[in-house]
Protein backbone atom coordinates (compact mmCIF):
# COMPACT_ATOMS: atom_id res chain seq x y z
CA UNK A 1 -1.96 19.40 -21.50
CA UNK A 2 -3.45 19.29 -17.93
CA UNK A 3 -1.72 15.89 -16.92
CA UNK A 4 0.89 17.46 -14.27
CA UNK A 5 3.15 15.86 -12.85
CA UNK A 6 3.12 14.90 -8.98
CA UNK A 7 6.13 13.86 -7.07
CA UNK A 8 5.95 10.90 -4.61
CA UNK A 9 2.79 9.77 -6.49
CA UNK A 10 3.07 5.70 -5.10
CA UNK A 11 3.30 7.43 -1.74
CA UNK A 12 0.59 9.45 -2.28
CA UNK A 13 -1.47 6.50 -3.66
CA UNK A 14 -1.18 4.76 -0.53
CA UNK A 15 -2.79 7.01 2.08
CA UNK A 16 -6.28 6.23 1.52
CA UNK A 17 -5.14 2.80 2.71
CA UNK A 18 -3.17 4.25 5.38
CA UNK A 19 -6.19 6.06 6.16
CA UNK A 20 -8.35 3.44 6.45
CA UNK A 21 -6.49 1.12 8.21
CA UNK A 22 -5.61 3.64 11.06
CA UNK A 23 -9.70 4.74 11.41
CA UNK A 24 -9.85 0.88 11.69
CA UNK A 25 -7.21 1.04 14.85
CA UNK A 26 -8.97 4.16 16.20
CA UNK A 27 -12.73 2.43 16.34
CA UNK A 28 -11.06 -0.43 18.17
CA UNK A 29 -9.63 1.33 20.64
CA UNK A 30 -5.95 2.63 19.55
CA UNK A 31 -4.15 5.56 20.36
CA UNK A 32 -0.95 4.40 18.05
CA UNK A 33 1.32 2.69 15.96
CA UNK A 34 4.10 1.67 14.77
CA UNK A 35 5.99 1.25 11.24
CA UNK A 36 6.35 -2.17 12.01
CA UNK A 37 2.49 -2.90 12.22
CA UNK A 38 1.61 -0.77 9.26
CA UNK A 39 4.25 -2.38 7.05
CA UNK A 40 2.77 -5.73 7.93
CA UNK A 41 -0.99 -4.18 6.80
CA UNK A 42 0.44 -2.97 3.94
CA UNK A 43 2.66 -6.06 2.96
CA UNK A 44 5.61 -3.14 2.69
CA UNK A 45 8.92 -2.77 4.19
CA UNK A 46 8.93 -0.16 7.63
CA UNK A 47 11.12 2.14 5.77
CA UNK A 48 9.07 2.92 2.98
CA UNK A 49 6.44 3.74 5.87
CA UNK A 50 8.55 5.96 7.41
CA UNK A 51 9.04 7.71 4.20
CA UNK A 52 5.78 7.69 3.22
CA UNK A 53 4.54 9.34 6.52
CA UNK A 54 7.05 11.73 6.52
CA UNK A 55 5.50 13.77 3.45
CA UNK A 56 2.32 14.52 6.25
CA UNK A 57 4.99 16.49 8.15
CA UNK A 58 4.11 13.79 11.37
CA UNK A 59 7.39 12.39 12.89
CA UNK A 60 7.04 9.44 15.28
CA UNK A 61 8.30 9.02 18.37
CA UNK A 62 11.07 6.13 19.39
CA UNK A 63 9.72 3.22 21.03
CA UNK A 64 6.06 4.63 21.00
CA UNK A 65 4.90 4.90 17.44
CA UNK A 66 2.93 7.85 15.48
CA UNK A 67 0.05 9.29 17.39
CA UNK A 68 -3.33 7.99 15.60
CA UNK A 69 -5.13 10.64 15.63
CA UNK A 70 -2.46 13.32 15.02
CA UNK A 71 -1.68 11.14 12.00
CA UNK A 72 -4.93 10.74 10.12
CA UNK A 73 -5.39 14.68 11.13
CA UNK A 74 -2.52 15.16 9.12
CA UNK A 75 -2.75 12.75 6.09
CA UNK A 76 -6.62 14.49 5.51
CA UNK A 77 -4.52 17.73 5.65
CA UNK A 78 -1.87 16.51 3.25
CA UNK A 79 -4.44 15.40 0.34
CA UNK A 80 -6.58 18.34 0.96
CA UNK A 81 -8.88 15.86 2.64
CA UNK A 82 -10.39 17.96 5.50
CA UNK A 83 -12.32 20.65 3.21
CA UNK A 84 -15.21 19.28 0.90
CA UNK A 85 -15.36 19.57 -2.55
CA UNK A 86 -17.81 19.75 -4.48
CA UNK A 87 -17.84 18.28 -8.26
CA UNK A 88 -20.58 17.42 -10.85
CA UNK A 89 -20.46 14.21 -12.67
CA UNK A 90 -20.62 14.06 -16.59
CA UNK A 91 -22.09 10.49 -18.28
CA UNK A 92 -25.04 9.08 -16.19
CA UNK A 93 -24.31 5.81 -17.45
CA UNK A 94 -23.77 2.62 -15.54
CA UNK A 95 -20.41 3.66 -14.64
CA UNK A 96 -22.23 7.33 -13.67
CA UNK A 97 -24.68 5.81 -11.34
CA UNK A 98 -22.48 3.50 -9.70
CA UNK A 99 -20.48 6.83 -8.65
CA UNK A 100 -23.48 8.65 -8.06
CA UNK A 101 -24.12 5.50 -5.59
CA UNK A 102 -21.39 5.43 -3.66
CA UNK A 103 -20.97 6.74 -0.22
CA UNK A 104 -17.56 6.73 0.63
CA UNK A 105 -17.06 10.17 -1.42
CA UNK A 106 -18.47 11.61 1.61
CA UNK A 107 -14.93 10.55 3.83
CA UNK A 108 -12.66 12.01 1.13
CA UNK A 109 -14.15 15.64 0.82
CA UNK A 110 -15.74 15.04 -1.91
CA UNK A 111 -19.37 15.92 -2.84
CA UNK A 112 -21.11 15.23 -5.62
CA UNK A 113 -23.74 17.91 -6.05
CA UNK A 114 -25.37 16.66 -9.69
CA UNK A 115 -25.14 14.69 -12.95
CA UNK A 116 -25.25 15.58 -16.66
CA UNK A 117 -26.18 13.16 -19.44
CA UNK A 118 -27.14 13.93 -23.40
CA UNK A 119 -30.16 11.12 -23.06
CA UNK A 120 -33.31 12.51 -22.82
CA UNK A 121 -34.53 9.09 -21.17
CA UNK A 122 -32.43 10.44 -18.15
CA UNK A 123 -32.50 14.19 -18.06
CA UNK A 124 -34.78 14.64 -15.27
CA UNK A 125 -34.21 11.62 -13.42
CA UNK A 126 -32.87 11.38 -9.91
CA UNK A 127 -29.58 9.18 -8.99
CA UNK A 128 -29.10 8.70 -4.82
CA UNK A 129 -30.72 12.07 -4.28
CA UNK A 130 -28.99 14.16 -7.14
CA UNK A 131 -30.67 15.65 -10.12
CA UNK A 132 -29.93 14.39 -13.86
CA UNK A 133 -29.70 18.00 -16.20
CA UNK A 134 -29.07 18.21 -19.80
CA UNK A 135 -25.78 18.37 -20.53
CA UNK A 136 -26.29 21.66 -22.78
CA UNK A 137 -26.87 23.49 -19.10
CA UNK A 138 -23.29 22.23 -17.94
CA UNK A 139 -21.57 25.59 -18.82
CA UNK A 140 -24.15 27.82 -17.25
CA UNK A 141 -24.78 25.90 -14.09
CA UNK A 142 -21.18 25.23 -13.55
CA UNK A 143 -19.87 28.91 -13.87
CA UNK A 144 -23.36 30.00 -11.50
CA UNK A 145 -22.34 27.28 -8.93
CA UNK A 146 -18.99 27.75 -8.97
CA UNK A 147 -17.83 23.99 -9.20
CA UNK A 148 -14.37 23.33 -9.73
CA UNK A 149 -14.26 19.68 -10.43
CA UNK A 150 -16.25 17.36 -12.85
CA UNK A 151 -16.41 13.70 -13.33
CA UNK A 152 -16.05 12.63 -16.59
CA UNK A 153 -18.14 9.22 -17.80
CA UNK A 154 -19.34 9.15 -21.35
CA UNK A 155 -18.76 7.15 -24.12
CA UNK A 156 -15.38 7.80 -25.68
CA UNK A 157 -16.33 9.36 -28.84
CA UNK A 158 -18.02 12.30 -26.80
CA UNK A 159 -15.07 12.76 -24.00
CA UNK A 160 -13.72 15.79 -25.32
CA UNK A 161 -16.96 17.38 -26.72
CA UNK A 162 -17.79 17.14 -22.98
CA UNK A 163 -14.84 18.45 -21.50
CA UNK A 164 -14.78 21.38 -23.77
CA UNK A 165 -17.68 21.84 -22.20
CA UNK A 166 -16.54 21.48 -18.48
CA UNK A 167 -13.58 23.81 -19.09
CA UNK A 168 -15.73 26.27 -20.58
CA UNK A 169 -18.16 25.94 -17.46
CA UNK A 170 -14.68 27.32 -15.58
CA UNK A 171 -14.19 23.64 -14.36
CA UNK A 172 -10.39 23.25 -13.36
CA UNK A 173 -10.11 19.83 -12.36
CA UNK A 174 -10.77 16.66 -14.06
CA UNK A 175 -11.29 13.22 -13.08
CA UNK A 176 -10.99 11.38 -16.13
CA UNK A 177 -12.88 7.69 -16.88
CA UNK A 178 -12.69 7.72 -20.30
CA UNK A 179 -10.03 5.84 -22.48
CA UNK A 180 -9.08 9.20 -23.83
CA UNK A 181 -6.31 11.54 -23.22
CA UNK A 182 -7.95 14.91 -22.93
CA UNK A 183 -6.98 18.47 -24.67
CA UNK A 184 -7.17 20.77 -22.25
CA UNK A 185 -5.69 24.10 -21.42
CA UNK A 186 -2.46 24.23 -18.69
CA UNK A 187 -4.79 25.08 -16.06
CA UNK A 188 -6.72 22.54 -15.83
CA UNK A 189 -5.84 18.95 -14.28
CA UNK A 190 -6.59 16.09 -15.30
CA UNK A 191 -6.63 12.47 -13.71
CA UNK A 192 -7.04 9.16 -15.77
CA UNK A 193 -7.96 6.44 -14.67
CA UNK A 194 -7.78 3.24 -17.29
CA UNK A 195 -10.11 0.55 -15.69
CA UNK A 196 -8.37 -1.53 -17.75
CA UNK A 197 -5.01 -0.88 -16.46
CA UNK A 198 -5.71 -2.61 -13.28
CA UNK A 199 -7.28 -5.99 -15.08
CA UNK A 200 -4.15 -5.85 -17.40
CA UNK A 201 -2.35 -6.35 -14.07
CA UNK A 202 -4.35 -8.51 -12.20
CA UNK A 203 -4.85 -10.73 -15.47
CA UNK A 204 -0.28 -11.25 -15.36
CA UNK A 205 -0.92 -12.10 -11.79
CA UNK A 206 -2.85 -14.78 -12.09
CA UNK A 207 -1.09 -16.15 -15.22
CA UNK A 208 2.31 -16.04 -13.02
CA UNK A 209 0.09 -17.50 -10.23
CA UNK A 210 -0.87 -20.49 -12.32
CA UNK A 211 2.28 -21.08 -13.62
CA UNK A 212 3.84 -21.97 -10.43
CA UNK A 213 1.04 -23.96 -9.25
């Protein structure tokens, strides 16, 4: 339940880099480019580029490249990018507070609003600006604020205790840090993400790495 499935999801993966390189070519001056420079940023072939870019509905032009601006215009559009967001994050933990602390949300439409936590210690606390409530208030402030996304970040014993909880607080989307596969009605999304997933892989990497050293 609640982990849909999205089509083109490697390509869609990829445009926050895409993104970020071409702000990059726009603050030095840029007005385009070209497959052939974007495959080299992305260490990708010029075709998978092309394919990539075509999902934003931009077409390039022959000899002259994609128009910069028109391009990042268009990839915000595509991910939903150019209207903000607002979410509430679950688990004021370390992994909580180094969200809480981060300020690139801000250029993906995404605003963080406040954090819940079960410790007393930290109910009541402030994290960059953003109240700490008790997590029993979740439900109620949700539904009154009319938040659609939550951040989940607790210990894996309480995951689904707390998104129980979001779901019943009329929360519809899901970003998921905990090692758990959540139980959630068809409505509701859900995202995963396995920290651990990305050490597995850099961890073979580097074995193959030293091997042919």
């Amino acid at each position: 339940m609640g982990n849909k499935k999205v089509q083109k999801l490697p390509s869609i993966r990829r445009m926050p880099t895409y993104l970020h390189k071409l702000k990059q070519m726009r603050k030095n001056g840029l007005d385009t480019v070209s497959t052939t420079i974007m495959a080299r940023y992305m260490n990708l072939e010029p075709i998978v580029i092309r394919k990539d870019l075509e999902l934003t509905g931009v077409t390039g032009q022959p000899g002259v490249g994609y128009k910069i601006d028109e391009l990042i215009d268009a990839i915000k559009s595509f991910l939903n990018w150019h209207n903000t967001a607002e979410a509430v994050l679950i688990g004021a933990g370390s992994l909580g507070r180094a969200l809480l602390g981060y300020e690139g949300f801000e250029d993906y439409g995404l605003n963080i609003i406040a954090a819940f936590d079960a410790d007393p210690s930290k109910i009541g606390a402030e994290i960059n600006e953003r109240e700490v409530f008790d997590i029993n208030r979740l439900p109620e402030m949700t539904t009154r604020l009319q938040v659609n996304m939550g951040i989940l970040c607790v210990p894996n014993e309480f995951a689904q205790e707390a998104a129980d909880m979001m779901v019943e607080g009329g929360i519809n989307a899901i970003w998921n840090f905990t090692n758990v596969s959540l139980d959630v009605p068809d409505h509701v999304v859900v995202q995963r993400e396995v920290i651990a997933s990305g050490l597995a892989v850099l961890s073979v990497k580097l074995n193959q790495q030293m091997l042919t050293d």
